[in-house]
Structures are given as structure tokens and as C-alpha cells.
C-alpha atoms as a PDB file:
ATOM      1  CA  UNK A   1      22.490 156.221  72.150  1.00  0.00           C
ATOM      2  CA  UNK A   2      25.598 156.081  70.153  1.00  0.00           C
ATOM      3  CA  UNK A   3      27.640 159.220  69.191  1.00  0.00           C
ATOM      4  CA  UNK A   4      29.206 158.908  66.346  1.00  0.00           C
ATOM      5  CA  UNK A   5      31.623 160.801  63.996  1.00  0.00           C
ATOM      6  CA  UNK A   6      31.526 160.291  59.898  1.00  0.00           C
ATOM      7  CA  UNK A   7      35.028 160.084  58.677  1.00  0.00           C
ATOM      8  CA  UNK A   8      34.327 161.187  54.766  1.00  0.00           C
ATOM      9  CA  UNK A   9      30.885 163.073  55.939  1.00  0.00           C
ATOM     10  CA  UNK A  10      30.494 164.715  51.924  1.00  0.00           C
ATOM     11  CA  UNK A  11      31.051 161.742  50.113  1.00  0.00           C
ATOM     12  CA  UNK A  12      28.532 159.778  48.942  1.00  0.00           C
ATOM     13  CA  UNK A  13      28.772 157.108  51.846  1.00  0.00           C
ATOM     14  CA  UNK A  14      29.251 159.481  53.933  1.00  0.00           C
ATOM     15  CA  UNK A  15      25.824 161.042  53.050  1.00  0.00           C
ATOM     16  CA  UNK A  16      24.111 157.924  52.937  1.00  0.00           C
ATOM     17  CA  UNK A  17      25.410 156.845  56.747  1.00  0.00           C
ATOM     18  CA  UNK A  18      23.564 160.156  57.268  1.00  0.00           C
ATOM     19  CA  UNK A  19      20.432 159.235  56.185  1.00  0.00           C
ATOM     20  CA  UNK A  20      20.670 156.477  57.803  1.00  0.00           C
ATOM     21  CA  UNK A  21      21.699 156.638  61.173  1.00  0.00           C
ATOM     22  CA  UNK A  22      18.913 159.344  61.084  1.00  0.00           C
ATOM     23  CA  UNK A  23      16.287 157.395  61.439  1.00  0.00           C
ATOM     24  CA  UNK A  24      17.684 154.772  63.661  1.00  0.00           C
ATOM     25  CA  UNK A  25      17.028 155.462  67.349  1.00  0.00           C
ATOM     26  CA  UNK A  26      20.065 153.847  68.793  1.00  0.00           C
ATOM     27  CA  UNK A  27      22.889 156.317  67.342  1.00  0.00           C
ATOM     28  CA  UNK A  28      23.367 159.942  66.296  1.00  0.00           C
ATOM     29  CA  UNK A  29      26.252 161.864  64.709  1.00  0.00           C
ATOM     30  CA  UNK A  30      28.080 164.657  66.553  1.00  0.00           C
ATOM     31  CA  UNK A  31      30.192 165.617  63.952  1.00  0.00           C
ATOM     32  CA  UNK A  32      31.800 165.144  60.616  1.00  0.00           C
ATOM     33  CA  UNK A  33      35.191 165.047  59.417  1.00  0.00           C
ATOM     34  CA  UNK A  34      35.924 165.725  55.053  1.00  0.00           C
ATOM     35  CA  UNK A  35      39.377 167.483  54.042  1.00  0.00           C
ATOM     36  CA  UNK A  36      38.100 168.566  50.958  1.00  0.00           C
ATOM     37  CA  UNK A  37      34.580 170.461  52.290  1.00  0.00           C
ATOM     38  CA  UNK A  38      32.876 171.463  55.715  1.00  0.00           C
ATOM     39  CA  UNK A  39      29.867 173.149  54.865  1.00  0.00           C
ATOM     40  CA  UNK A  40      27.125 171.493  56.792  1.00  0.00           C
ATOM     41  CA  UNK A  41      24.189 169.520  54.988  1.00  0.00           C
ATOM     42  CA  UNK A  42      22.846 168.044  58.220  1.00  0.00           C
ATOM     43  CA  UNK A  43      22.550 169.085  61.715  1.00  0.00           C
ATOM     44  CA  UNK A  44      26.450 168.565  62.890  1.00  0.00           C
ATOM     45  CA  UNK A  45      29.436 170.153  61.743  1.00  0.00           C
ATOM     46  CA  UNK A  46      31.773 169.392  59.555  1.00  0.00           C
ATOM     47  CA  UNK A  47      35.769 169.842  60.125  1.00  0.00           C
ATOM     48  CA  UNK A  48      39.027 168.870  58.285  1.00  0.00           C
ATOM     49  CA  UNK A  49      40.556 166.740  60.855  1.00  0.00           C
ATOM     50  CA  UNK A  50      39.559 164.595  63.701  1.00  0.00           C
ATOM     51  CA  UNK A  51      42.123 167.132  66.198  1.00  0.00           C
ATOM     52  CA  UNK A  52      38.716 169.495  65.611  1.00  0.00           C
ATOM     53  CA  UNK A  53      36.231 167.876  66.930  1.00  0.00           C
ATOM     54  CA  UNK A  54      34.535 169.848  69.816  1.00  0.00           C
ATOM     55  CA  UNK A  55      32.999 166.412  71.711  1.00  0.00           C
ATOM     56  CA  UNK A  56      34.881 162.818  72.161  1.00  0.00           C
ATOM     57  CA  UNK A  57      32.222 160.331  70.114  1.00  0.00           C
ATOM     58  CA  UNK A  58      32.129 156.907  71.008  1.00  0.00           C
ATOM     59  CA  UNK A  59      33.120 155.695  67.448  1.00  0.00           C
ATOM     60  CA  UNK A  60      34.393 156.987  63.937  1.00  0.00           C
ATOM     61  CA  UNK A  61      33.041 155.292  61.226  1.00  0.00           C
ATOM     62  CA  UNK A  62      35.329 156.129  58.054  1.00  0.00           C
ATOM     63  CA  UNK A  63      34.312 156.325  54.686  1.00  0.00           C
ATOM     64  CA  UNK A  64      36.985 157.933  53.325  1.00  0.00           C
ATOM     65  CA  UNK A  65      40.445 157.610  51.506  1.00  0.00           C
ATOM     66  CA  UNK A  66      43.312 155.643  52.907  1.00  0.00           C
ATOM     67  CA  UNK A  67      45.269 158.732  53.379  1.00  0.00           C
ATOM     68  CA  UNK A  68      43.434 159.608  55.937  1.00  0.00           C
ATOM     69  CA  UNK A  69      44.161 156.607  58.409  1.00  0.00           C
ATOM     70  CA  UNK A  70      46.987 157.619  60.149  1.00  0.00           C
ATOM     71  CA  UNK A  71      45.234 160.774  61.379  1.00  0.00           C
ATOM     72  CA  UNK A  72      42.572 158.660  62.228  1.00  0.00           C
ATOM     73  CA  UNK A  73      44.775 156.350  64.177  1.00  0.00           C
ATOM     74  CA  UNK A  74      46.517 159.021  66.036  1.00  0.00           C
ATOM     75  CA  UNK A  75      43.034 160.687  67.392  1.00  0.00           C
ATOM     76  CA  UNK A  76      41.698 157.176  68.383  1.00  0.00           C
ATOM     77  CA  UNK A  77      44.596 156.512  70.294  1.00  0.00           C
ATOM     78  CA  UNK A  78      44.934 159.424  71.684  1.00  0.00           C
ATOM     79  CA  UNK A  79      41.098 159.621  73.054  1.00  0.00           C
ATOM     80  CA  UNK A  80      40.462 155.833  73.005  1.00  0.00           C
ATOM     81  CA  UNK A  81      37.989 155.727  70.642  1.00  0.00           C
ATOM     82  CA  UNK A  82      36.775 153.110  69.085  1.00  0.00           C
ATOM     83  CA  UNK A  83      37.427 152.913  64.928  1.00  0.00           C
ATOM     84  CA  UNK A  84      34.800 151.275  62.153  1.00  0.00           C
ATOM     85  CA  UNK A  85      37.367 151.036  58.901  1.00  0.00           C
ATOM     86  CA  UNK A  86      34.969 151.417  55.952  1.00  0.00           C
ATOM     87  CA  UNK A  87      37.394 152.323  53.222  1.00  0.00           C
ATOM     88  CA  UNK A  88      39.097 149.995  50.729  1.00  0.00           C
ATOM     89  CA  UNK A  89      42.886 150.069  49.057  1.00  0.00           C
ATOM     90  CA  UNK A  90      45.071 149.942  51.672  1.00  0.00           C
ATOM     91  CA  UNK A  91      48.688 149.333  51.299  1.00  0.00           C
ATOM     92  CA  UNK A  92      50.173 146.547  53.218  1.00  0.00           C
ATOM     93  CA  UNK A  93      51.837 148.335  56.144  1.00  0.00           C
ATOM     94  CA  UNK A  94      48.714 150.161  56.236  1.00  0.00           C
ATOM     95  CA  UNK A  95      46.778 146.983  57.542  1.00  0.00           C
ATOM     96  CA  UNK A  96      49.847 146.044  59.869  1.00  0.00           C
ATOM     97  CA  UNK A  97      49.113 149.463  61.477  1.00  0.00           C
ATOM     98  CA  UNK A  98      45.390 148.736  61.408  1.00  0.00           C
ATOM     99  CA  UNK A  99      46.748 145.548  63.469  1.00  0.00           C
ATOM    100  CA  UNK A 100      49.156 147.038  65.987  1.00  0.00           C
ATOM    101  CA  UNK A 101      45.798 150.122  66.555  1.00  0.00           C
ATOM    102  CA  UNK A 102      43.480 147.239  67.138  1.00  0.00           C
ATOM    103  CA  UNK A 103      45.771 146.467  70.456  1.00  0.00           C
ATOM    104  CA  UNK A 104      45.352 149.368  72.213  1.00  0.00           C
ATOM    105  CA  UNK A 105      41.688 149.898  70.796  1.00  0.00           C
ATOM    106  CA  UNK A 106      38.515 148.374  69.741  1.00  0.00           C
ATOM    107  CA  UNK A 107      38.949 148.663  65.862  1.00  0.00           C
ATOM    108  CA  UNK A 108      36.305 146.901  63.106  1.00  0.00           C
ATOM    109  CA  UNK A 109      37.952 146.613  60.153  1.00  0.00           C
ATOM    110  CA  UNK A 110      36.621 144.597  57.012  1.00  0.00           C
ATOM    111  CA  UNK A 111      36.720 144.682  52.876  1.00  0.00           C
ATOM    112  CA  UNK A 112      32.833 144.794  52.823  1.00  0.00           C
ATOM    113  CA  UNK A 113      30.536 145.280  55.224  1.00  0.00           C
ATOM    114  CA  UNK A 114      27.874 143.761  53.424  1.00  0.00           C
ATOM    115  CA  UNK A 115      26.073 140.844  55.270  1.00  0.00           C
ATOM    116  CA  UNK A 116      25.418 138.997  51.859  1.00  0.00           C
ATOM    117  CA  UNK A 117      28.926 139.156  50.860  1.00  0.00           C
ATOM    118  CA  UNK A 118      30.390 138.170  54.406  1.00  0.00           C
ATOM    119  CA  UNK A 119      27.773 134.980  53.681  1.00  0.00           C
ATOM    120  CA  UNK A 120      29.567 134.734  50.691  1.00  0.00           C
ATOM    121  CA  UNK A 121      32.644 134.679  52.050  1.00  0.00           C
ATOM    122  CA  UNK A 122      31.518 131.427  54.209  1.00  0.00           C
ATOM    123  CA  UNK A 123      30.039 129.643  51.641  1.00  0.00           C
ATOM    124  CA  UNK A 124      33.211 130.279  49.437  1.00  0.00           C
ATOM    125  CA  UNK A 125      35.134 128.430  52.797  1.00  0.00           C
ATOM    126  CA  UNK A 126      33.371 125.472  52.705  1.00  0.00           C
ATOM    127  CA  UNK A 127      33.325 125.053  48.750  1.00  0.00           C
ATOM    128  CA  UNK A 128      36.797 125.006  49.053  1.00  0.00           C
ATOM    129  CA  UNK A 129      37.335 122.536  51.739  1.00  0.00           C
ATOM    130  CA  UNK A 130      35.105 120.205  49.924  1.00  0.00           C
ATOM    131  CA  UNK A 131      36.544 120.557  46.775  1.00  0.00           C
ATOM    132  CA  UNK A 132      40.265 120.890  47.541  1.00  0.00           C
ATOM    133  CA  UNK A 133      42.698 121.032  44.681  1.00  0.00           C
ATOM    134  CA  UNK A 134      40.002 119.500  42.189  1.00  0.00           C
ATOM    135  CA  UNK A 135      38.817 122.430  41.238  1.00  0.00           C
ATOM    136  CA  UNK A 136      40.542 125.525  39.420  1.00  0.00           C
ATOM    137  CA  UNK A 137      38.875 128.810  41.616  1.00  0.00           C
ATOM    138  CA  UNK A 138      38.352 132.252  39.564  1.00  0.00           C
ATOM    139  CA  UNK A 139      37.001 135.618  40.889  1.00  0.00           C
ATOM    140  CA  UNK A 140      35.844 138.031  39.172  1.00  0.00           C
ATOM    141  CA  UNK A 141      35.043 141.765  40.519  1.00  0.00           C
ATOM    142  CA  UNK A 142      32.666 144.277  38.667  1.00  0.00           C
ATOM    143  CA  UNK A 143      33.094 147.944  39.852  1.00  0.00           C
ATOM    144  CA  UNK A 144      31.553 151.335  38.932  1.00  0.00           C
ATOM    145  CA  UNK A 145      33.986 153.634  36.246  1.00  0.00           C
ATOM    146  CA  UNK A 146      34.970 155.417  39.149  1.00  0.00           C
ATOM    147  CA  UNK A 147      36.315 153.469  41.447  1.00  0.00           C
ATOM    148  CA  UNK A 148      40.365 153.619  42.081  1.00  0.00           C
ATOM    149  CA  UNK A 149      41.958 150.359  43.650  1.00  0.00           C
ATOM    150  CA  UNK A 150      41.470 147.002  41.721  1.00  0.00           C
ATOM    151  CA  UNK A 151      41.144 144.382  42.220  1.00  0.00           C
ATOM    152  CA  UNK A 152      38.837 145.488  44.890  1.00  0.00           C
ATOM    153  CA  UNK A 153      39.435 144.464  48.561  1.00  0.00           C
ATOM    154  CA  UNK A 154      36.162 142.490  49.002  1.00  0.00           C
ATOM    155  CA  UNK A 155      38.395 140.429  46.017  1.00  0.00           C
ATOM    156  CA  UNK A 156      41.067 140.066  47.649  1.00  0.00           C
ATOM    157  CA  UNK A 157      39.477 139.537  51.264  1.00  0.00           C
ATOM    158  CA  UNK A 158      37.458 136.593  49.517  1.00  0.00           C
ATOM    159  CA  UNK A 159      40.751 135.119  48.073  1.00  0.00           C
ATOM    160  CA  UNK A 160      42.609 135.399  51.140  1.00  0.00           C
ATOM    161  CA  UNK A 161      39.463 132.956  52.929  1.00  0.00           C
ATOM    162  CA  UNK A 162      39.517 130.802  50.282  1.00  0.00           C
ATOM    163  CA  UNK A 163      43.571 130.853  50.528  1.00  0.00           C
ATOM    164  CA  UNK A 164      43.464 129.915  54.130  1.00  0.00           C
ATOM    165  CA  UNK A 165      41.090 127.375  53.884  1.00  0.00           C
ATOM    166  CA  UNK A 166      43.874 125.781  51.443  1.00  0.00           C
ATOM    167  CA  UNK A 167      46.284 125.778  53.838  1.00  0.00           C
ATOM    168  CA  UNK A 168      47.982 129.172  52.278  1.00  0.00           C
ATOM    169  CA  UNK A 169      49.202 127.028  49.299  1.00  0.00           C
ATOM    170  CA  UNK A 170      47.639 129.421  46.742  1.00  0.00           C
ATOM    171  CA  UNK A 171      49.206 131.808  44.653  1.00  0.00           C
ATOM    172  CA  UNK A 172      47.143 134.629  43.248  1.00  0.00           C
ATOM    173  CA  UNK A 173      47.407 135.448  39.090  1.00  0.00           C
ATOM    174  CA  UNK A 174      46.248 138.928  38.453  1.00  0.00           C
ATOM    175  CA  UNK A 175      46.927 139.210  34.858  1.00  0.00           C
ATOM    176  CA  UNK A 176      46.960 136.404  32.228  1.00  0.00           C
ATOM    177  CA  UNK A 177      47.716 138.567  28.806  1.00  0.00           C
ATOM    178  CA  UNK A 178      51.006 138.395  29.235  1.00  0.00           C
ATOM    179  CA  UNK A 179      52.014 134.430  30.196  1.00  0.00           C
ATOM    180  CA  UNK A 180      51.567 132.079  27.572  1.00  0.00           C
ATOM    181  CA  UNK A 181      51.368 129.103  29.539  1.00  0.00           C
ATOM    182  CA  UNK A 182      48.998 127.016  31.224  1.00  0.00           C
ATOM    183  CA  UNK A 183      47.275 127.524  34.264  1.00  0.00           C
ATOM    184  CA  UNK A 184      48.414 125.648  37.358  1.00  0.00           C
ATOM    185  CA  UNK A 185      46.342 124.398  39.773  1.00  0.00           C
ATOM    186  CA  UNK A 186      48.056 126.412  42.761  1.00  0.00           C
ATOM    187  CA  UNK A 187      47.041 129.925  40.882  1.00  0.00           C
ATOM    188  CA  UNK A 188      43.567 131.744  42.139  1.00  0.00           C
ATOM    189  CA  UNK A 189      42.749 134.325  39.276  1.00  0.00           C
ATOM    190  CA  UNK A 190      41.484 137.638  40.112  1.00  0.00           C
ATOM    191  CA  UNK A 191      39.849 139.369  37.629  1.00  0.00           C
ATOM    192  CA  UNK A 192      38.533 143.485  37.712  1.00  0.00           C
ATOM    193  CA  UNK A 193      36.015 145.089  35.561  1.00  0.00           C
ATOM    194  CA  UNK A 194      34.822 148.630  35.854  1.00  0.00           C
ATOM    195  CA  UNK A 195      32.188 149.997  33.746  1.00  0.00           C
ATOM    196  CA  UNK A 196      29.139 152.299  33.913  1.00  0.00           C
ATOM    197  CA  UNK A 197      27.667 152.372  37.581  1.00  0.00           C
ATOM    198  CA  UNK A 198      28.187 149.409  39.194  1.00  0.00           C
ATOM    199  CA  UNK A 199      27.781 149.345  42.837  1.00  0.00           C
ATOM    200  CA  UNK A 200      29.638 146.219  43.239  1.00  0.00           C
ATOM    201  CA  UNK A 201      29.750 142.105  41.878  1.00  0.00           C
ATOM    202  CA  UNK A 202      31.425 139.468  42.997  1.00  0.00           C
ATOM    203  CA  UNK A 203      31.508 136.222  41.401  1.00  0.00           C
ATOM    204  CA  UNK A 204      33.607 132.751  43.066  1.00  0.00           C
ATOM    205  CA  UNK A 205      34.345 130.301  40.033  1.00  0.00           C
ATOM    206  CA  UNK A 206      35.074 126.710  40.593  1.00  0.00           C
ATOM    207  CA  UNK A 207      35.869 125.210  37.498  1.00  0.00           C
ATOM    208  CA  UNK A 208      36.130 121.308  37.637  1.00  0.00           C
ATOM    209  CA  UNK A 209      35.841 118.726  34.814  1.00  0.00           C
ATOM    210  CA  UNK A 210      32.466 119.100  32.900  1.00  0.00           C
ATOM    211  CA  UNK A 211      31.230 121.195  35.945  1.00  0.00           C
ATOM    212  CA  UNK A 212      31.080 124.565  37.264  1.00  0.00           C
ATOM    213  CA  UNK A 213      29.793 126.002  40.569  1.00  0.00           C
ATOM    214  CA  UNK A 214      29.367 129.976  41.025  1.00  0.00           C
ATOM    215  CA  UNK A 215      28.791 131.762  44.072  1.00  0.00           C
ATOM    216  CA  UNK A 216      27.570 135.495  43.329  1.00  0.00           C
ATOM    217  CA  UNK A 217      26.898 138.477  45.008  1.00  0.00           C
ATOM    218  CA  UNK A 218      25.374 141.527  43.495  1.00  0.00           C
ATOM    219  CA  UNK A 219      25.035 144.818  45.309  1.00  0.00           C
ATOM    220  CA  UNK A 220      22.123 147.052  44.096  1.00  0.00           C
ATOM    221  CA  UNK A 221      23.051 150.012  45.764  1.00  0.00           C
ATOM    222  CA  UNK A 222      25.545 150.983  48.354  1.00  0.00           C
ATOM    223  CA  UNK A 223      23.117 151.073  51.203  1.00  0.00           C
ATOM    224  CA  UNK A 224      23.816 147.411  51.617  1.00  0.00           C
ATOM    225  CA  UNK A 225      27.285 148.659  52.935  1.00  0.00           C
ATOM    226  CA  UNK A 226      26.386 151.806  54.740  1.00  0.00           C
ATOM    227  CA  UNK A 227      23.326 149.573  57.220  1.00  0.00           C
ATOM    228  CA  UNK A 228      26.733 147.316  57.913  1.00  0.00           C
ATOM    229  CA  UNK A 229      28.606 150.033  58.418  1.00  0.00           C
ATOM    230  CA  UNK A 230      25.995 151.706  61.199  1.00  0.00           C
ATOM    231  CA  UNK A 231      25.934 148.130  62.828  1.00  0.00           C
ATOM    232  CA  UNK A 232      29.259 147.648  63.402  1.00  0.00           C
ATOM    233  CA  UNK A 233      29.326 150.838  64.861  1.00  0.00           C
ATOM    234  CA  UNK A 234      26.523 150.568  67.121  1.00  0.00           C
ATOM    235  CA  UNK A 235      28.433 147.083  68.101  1.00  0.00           C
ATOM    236  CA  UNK A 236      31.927 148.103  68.807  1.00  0.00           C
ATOM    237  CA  UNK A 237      30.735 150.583  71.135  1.00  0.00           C
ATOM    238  CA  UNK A 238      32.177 149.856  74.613  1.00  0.00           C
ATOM    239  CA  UNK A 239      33.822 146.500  73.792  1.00  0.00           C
ATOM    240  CA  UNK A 240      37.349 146.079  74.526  1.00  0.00           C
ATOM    241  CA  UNK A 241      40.644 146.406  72.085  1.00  0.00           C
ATOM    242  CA  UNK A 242      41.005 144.220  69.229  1.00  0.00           C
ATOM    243  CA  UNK A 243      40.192 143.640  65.593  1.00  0.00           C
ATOM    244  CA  UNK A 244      36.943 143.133  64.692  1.00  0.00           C
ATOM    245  CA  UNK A 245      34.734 142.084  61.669  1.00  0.00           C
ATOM    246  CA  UNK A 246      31.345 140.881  60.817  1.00  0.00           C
ATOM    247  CA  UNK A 247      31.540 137.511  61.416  1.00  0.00           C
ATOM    248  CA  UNK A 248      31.407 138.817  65.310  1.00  0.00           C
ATOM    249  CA  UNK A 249      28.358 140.763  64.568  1.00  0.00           C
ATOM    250  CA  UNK A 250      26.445 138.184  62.199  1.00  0.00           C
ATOM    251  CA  UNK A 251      26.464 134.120  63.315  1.00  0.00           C
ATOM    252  CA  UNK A 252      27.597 132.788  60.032  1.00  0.00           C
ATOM    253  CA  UNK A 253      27.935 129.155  61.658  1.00  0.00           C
END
């Protein structure tokens, strides 16, 4: 049995993980950690940063807010616990010291942790390495009104694939209102929407001459990320330091 700790325990992920890992039989949570409230809903407790945590757990799966990562990272490193990075909109040197973490611990760290849209992903590869430069590639995100980075990172983690299946020679257009020119064939476009309640779509666009291929995801609720979420957990448990994702989980050929 896994103990784990829910990084973000009163959001709404946080909740869900909750539900969740209570009625799985290979994990429990031993505590929660949420800045803004501690009052229990479950049977743990509830603190405002991982230095209060009465018991080690085996793993922290965070659902949080980017600013609360290097706290995170500290307490990991500290106890050597492993670290399941849930949370979207990091800044740059944020992921480098996701990176340098991963080399002292075991750390999963992914945009989604949806198994449909790491499929995705894949599929996306190989599309691109069949159709090369012959075909102009669009993405388009749709997001719930609420949410706060965009484009989202499962955009941007589905750009960078496609990217390094073309040899990093793509450059990626965020905006088009403002250039009155035409589009080159070295540009990815990323495109966000947020509207109403929308857990989360992702559409891949290859535009060629009198065709089009599209390769969608849609989430219906945010379960889909939550099971990955518990999975990774349960599978970083006791493996050794460095940076995994779900392609080490899932066999996505």
C-alpha cells in the first residue's frame, strides 16, 4: 500500500484524487497539503506546507499552483520522496529545476496525465514524420473560463513532440492578428479558447493541399487526469531518481 500526500488537497483535483484513491486498494493518503484551507473533508489532515507533515509518504502527488514547487522540491529532497507534478504553467527555469530535482529523486512530471492524450501525443509523432514539411500543423486548445495559463501545457507539450520529430526546425506562432503576412511553413500555430466549462480539447491540424487530417482529444471530465495521476503515483513508488512520464507507465509502441 502506497502512502501518499495530496499537494492542493481542497481543490477540485485535489478532491477528486480523494475519491479516488479511496476506493483503490493499492494506495491511501496520509495527509494533505492546501495554503489557502486545512479543514479536513476526509479522514487525513490537512496542513499549509509539506515541513508539517507528521509521517514521511512515499509520494506527493501535486495538484496545485506552480508557486508551490519549490517548497515541494525542498521537502522531497530533503526526505527523498518521490514527486508526481500534476500542475500546469510553469515558467521555464521552473522545469530546469524540475530537471536538476529529478537527479537526486524519482520525479513524474507531464502536461497531461491523460492516457488518451499521451496516445495522442504518439499518433501526432508519427503524422509528422510521415508528412514532413508537406503539411502546415495547427493546434488548437479549448479550456474552461477559469483556467489561468494559455496556451495550455498539454499544447505546448504536444508541439514540442511534434517539434522534435521535425528535427527542432519549428517555430511556434501564438498570435496571428497582428502579422499581415503569410504563413510559413516552419511556423506551428497554437491557438487557446476558454469558454463555459470545458474540461479540456485538443485538436492537431494538418493542413495539406485539398486535404486535412485531425487528431482530437476531448476530456469529459477531469477524472481522466486524476486515475493518471493515482497511477503514476502508485508507479514511481520505490523506483530510482529521474524524470518520468507516461510513456513509462503506458506501452505506446
Amino acid at each position: 500500500m502506497v502512502k501518499a500526500v495530496i499537494c492542493g488537497a481542497q481543490g477540485k483535483m485535489g478532491r477528486v484524487l480523494n475519491d479516488i484513491i479511496s476506493k483503490r486498494n493499492d494506495i491511501e493518503i496520509i495527509g494533505g497539503i492546501d495554503i489557502n484551507d486545512t479543514t479536513p473533508y476526509a479522514d487525513f489532515e490537512i496542513f499549509k506546507s509539506p515541513s508539517e507533515l507528521k509521517e514521511k509518504p512515499q509520494v506527493i502527488i501535486d495538484f496545485s499552483h506552480p508557486s508551490a514547487l519549490d517548497g515541494l522540491c525542498e521537502y522531497c529532497l530533503t526526505n527523498g520522496v518521490p514527486l508526481v507534478i500534476a500542475t500546469t504553467g510553469y515558467s521555464d527555469e521552473q522545469k530546469k529545476l524540475i530537471r536538476k530535482v529529478s537527479e537526486q529523486i524519482p520525479v513524474f512530471f507531464t502536461f497531461n496525465m491523460s492516457v488518451g492524450i499521451n496516445l495522442l501525443c504518439s499518433l501526432a509523432k508519427k503524422a509528422a514524420a510521415i508528412l514532413g514539411g508537406q503539411f502546415d500543423i495547427e493546434i488548437v486548445e479549448k479550456h474552461h473560463n477559469q483556467k489561468i495559463d494559455a496556451p495550455s501545457g498539454t499544447a505546448l507539450m504536444l508541439a514540442d513532440a511534434l517539434n522534435e520529430t521535425l528535427d527542432n526546425k519549428m517555430r511556434y506562432v501564438y498570435d496571428r492578428h497582428s502579422v499581415r503576412q503569410k504563413r510559413e511553413k516552419s511556423e506551428i500555430g497554437i491557438h487557446a479558447i476558454r469558454g463555459g466549462t470545458i474540461v479540456g480539447e485538443h485538436d492537431i491540424i494538418f493542413a495539406g493541399r485539398d486535404e486535412v487530417i485531425t487528431l482530437s482529444h476531448h476530456a469529459a471530465s477531469k477524472e481522466v487526469f486524476a486515475v493518471g495521476a493515482v497511477n503514476a503515483a502508485v508507479f514511481i513508488a520505490g523506483k530510482p531518481a529521474g524524470l518520468y512520464d507516461m510513456k513509462d507507465v503506458i506501452d505506446l509502441g
